[in-house]
Structures are given as C-alpha cells and as structure tokens.
N, C-alpha and C. Protein backbone atom coordinates (compact mmCIF):
# COMPACT_ATOMS: atom_id res chain seq x y z
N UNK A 1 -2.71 -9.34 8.40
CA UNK A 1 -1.30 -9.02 8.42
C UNK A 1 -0.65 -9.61 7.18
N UNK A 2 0.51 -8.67 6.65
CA UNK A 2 0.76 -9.35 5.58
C UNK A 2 1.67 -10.74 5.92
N UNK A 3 1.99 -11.49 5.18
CA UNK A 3 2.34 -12.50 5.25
C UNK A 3 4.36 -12.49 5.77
N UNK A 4 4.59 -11.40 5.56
CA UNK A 4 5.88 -11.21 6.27
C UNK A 4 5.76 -10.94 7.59
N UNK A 5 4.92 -10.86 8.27
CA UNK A 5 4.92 -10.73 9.90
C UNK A 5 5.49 -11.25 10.71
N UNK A 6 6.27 -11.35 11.93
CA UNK A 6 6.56 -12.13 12.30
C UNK A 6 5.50 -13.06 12.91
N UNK A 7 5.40 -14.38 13.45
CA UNK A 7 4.45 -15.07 14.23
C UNK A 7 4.28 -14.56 15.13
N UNK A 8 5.37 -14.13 15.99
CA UNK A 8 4.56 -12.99 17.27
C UNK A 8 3.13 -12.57 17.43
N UNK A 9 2.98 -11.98 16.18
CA UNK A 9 1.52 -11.26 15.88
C UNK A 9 0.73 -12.06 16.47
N UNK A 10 0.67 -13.44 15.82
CA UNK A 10 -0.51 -14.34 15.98
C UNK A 10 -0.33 -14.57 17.35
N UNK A 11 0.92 -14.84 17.89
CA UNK A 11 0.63 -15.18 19.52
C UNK A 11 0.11 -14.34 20.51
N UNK A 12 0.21 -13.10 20.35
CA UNK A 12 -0.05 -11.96 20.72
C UNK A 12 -1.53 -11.71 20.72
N UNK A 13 -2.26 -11.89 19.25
CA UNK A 13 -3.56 -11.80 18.88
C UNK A 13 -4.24 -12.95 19.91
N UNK A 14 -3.64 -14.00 19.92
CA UNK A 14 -3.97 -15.35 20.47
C UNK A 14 -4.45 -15.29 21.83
N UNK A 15 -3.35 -14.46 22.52
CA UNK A 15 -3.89 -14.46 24.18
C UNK A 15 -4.98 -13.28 24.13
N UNK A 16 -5.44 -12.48 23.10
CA UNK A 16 -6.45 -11.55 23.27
C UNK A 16 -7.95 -12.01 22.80
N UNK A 17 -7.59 -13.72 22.21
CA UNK A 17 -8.69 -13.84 21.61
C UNK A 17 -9.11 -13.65 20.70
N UNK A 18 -8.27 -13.15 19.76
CA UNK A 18 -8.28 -12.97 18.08
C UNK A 18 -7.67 -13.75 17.54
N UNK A 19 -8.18 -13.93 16.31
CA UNK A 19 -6.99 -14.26 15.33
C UNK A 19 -6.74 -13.58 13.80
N UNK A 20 -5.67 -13.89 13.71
CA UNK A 20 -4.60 -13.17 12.41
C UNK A 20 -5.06 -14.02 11.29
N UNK A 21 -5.04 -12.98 9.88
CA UNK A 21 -5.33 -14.20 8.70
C UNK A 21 -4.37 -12.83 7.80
N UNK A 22 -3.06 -14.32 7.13
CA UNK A 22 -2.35 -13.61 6.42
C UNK A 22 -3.09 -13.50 5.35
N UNK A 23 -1.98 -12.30 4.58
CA UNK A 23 -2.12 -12.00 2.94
C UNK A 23 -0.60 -11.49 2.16
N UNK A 24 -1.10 -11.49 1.00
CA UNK A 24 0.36 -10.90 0.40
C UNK A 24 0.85 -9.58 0.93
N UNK A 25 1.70 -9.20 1.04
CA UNK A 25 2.57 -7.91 1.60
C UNK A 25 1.85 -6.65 0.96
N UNK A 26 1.32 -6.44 -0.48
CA UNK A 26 0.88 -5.72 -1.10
C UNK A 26 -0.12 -4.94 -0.39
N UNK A 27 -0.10 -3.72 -0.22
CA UNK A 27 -1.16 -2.87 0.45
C UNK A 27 -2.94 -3.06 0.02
N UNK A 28 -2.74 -3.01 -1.55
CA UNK A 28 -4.12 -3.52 -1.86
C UNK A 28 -4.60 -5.09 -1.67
N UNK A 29 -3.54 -5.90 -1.25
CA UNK A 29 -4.02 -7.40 -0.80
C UNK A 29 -4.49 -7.31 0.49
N UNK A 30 -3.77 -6.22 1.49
CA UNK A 30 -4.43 -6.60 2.90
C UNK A 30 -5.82 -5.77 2.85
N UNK A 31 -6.04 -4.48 2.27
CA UNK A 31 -7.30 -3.89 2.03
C UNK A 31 -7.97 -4.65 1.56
N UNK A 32 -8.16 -5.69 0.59
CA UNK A 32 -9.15 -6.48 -0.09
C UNK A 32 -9.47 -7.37 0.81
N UNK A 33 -8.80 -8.38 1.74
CA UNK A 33 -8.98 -8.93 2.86
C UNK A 33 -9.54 -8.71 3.94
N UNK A 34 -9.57 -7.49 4.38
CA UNK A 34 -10.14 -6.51 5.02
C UNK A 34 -11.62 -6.59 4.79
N UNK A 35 -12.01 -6.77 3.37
CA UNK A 35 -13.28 -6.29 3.31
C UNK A 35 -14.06 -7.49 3.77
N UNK A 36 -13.92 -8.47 4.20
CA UNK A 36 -14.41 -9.46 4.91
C UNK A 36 -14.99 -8.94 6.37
N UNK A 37 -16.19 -9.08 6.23
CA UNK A 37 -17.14 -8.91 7.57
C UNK A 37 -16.51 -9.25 8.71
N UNK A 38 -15.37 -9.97 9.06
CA UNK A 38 -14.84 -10.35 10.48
C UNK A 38 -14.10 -9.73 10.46
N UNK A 39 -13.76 -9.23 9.73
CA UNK A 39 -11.89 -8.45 9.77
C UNK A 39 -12.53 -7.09 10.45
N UNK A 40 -11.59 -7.47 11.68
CA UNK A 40 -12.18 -5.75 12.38
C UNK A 40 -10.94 -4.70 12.13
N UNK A 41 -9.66 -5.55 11.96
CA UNK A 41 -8.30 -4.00 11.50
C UNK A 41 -7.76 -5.03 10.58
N UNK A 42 -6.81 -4.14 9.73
CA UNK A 42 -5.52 -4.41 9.06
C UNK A 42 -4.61 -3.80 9.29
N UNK A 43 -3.51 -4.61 9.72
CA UNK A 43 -1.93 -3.62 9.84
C UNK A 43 -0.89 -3.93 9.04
N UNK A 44 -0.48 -3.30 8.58
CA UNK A 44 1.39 -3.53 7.67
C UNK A 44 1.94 -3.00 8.29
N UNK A 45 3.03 -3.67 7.72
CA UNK A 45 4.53 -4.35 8.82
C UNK A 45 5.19 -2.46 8.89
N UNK A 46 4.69 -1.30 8.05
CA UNK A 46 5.20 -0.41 8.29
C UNK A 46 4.63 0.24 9.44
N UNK A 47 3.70 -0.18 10.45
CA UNK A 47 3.09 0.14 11.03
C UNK A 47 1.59 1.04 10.85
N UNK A 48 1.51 0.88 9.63
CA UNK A 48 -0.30 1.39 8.95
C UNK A 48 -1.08 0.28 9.34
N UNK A 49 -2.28 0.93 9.99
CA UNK A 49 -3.44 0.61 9.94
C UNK A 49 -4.80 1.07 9.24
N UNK A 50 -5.61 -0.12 8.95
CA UNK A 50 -7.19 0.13 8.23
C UNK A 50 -7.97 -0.43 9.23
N UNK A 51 -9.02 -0.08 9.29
CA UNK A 51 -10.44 0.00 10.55
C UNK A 51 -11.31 -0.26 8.88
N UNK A 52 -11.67 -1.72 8.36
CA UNK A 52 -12.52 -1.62 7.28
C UNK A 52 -13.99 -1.13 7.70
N UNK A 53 -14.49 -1.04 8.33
CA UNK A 53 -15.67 -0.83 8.86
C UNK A 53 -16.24 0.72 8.97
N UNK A 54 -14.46 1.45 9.31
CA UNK A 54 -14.49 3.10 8.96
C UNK A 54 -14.62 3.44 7.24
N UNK A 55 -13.37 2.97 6.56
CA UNK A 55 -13.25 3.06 5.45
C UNK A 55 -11.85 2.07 5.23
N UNK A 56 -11.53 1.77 3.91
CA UNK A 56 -10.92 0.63 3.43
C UNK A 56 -9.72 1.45 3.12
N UNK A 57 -9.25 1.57 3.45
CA UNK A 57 -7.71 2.47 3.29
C UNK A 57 -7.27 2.99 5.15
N UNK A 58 -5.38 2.99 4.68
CA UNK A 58 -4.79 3.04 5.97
C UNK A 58 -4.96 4.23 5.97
N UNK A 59 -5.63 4.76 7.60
CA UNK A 59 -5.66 5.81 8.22
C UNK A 59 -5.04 6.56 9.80
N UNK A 60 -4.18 7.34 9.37
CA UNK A 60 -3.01 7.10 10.67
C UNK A 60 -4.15 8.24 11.55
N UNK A 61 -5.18 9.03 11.10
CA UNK A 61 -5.89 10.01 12.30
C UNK A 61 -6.78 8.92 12.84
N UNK A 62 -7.43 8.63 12.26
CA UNK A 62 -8.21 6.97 12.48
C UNK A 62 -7.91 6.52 13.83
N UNK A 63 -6.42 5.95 13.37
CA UNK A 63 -5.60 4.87 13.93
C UNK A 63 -5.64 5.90 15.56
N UNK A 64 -5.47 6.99 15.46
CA UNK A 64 -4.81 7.76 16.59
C UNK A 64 -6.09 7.75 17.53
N UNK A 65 -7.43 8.37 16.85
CA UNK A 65 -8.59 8.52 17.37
C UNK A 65 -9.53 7.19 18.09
N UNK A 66 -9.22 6.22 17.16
CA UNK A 66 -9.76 4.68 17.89
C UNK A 66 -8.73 4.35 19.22
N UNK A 67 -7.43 4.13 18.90
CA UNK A 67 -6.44 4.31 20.31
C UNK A 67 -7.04 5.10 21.10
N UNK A 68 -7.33 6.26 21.61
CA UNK A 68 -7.85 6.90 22.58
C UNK A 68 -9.23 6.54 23.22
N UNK A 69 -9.85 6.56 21.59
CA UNK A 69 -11.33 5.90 22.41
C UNK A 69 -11.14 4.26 23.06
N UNK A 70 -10.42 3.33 22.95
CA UNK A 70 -10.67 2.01 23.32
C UNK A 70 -9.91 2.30 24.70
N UNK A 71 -9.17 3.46 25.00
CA UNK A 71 -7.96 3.60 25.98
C UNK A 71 -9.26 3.86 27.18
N UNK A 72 -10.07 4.73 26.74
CA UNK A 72 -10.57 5.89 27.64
C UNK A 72 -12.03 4.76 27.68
N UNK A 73 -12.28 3.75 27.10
CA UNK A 73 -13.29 2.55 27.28
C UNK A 73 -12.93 1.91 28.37
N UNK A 74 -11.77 1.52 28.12
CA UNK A 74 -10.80 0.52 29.08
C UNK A 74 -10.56 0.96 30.28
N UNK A 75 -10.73 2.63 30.44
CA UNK A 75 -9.88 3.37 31.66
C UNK A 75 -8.47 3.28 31.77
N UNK A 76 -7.94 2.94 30.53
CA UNK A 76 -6.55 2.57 30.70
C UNK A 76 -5.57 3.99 30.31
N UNK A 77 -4.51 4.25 30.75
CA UNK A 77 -3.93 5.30 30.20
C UNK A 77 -2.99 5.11 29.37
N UNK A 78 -2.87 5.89 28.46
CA UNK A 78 -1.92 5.12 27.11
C UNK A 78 -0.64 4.98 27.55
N UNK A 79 0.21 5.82 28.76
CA UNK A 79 0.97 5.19 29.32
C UNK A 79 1.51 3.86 29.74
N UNK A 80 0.24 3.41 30.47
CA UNK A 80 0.32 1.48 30.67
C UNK A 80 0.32 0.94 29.49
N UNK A 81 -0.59 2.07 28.26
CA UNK A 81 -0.90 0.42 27.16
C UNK A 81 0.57 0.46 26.16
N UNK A 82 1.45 1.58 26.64
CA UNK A 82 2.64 1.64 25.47
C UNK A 82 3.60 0.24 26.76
N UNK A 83 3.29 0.55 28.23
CA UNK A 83 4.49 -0.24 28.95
C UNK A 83 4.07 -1.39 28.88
N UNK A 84 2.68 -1.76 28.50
CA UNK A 84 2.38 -3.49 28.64
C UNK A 84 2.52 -4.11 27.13
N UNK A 85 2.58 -3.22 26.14
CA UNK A 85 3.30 -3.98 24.83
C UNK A 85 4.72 -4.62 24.81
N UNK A 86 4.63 -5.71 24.79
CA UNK A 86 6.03 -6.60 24.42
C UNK A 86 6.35 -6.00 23.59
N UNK A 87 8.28 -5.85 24.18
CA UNK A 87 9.36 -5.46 22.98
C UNK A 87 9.57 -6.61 22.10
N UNK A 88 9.72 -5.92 21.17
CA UNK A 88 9.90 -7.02 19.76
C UNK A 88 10.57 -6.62 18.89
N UNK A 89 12.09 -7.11 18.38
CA UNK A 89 12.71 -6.32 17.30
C UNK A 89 12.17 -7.53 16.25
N UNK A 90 11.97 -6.78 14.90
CA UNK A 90 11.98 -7.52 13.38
C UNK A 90 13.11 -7.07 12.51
N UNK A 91 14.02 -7.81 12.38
CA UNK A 91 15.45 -7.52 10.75
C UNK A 91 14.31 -8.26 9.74
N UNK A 92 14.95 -6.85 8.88
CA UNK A 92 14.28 -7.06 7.64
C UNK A 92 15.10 -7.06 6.39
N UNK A 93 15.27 -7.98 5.60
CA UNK A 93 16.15 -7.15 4.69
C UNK A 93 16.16 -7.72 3.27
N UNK A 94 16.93 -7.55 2.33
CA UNK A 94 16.50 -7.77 1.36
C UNK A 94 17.91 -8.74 0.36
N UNK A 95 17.41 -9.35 -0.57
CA UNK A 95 18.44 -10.59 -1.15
C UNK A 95 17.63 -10.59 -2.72
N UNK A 96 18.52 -10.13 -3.21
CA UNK A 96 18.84 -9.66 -4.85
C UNK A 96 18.24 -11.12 -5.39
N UNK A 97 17.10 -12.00 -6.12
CA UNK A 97 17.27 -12.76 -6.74
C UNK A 97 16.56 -12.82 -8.28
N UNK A 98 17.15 -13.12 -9.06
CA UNK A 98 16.26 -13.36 -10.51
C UNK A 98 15.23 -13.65 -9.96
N UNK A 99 13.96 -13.39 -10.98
CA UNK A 99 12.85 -13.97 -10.80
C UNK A 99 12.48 -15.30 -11.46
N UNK A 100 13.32 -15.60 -12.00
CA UNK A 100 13.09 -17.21 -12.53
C UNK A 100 13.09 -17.90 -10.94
N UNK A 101 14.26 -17.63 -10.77
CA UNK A 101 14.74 -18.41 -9.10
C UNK A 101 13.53 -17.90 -7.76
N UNK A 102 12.94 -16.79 -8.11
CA UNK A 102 12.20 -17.17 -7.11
C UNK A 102 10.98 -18.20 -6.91
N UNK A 103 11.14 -18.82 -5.47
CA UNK A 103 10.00 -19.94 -4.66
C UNK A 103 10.95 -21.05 -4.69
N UNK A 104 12.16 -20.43 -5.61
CA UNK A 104 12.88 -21.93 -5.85
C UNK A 104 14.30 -21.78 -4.79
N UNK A 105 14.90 -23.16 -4.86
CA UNK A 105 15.93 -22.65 -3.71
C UNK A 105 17.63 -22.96 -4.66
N UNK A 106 18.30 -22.14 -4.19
CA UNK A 106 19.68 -21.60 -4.71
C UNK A 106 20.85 -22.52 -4.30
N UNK A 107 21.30 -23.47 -4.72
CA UNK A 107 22.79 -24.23 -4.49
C UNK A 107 24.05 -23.26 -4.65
N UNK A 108 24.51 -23.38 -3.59
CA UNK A 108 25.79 -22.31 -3.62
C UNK A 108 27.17 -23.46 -3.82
C-alpha cells in the first residue's frame, strides 16, 4: 500500500493475518515492491489492484475475476463480502508547498 493509506489497512490486514508493507504513492514504487515473493496483491489508494504473481501491473478484469473465484472458494456471496466490509471514509487533499519546504515544517 502506498504510504498514504490510511492505518485502517493495516488493522484490517491484521485481523486476517496479513500484513501491509508501505511504499511511495508512485504506481511504479508499489509494482516494484510487489515483485517480492511474499507480496501476494498491491492496491492504490485509487482503488487499483496488482496480483504480482498474475502479472506486475494493475488489473481491474484480474481484480474482478480473483473476487469471484475466492467468493465462490469461500461459498460466500459477494453480497455478504460487500456488507461485512467496514465503512471507511478517507479526505484527501492537497496543500500548495515549494519544494525547498518540503519534509520541512512551515511557521505561520
């Protein structure tokens, strides 16, 4: 996950028995991360996913086709698995700064 995620993620991953390993926000940072033998998905915060193990790039038929098969593993109907996901809003937004000033912090 990229490194803007909220922590949710990890708690979430946590009660399933996974865990999350950030990276930079950059699409080719979480693909390169990915290519690590444990990494079984990658997701960005736009809601894309990568399956590195399929191929190393976000694939939304992928994404659609593994959902069904783990659904229809589980016996679960995608009905329950959309009502047992926790709601979660994320604000996102954005703040104009030079790049000298960024990492650094701003006295107003």
């Amino acid at each position: 996950m990229p490194v803007s995620a909220p922590s949710v993620i990890e708690q979430l991953a946590h009660e399933k028995g996974c865990s999350v390993r950030r990276t930079k926000s950059a699409e080719r940072s979480m693909i390169e991360a990915a290519q690590s033998s444990e990494v079984i998905m990658a997701g960005s915060m736009d809601g894309r996913f990568a399956f590195p193990k399929f191929q190393a790039a976000f694939d939304g038929m992928f994404t659609i086709a593994k959902t069904i098969e783990l659904a229809a593993a589980a016996e679960i109907p995608l009905s329950r698995i959309l009502d047992d996901i926790p709601r979660r809003t994320f604000l996102q937004g954005r703040v104009p700064c030079v790049w000298d000033m960024k990492g650094g912090s701003c006295a107003r």
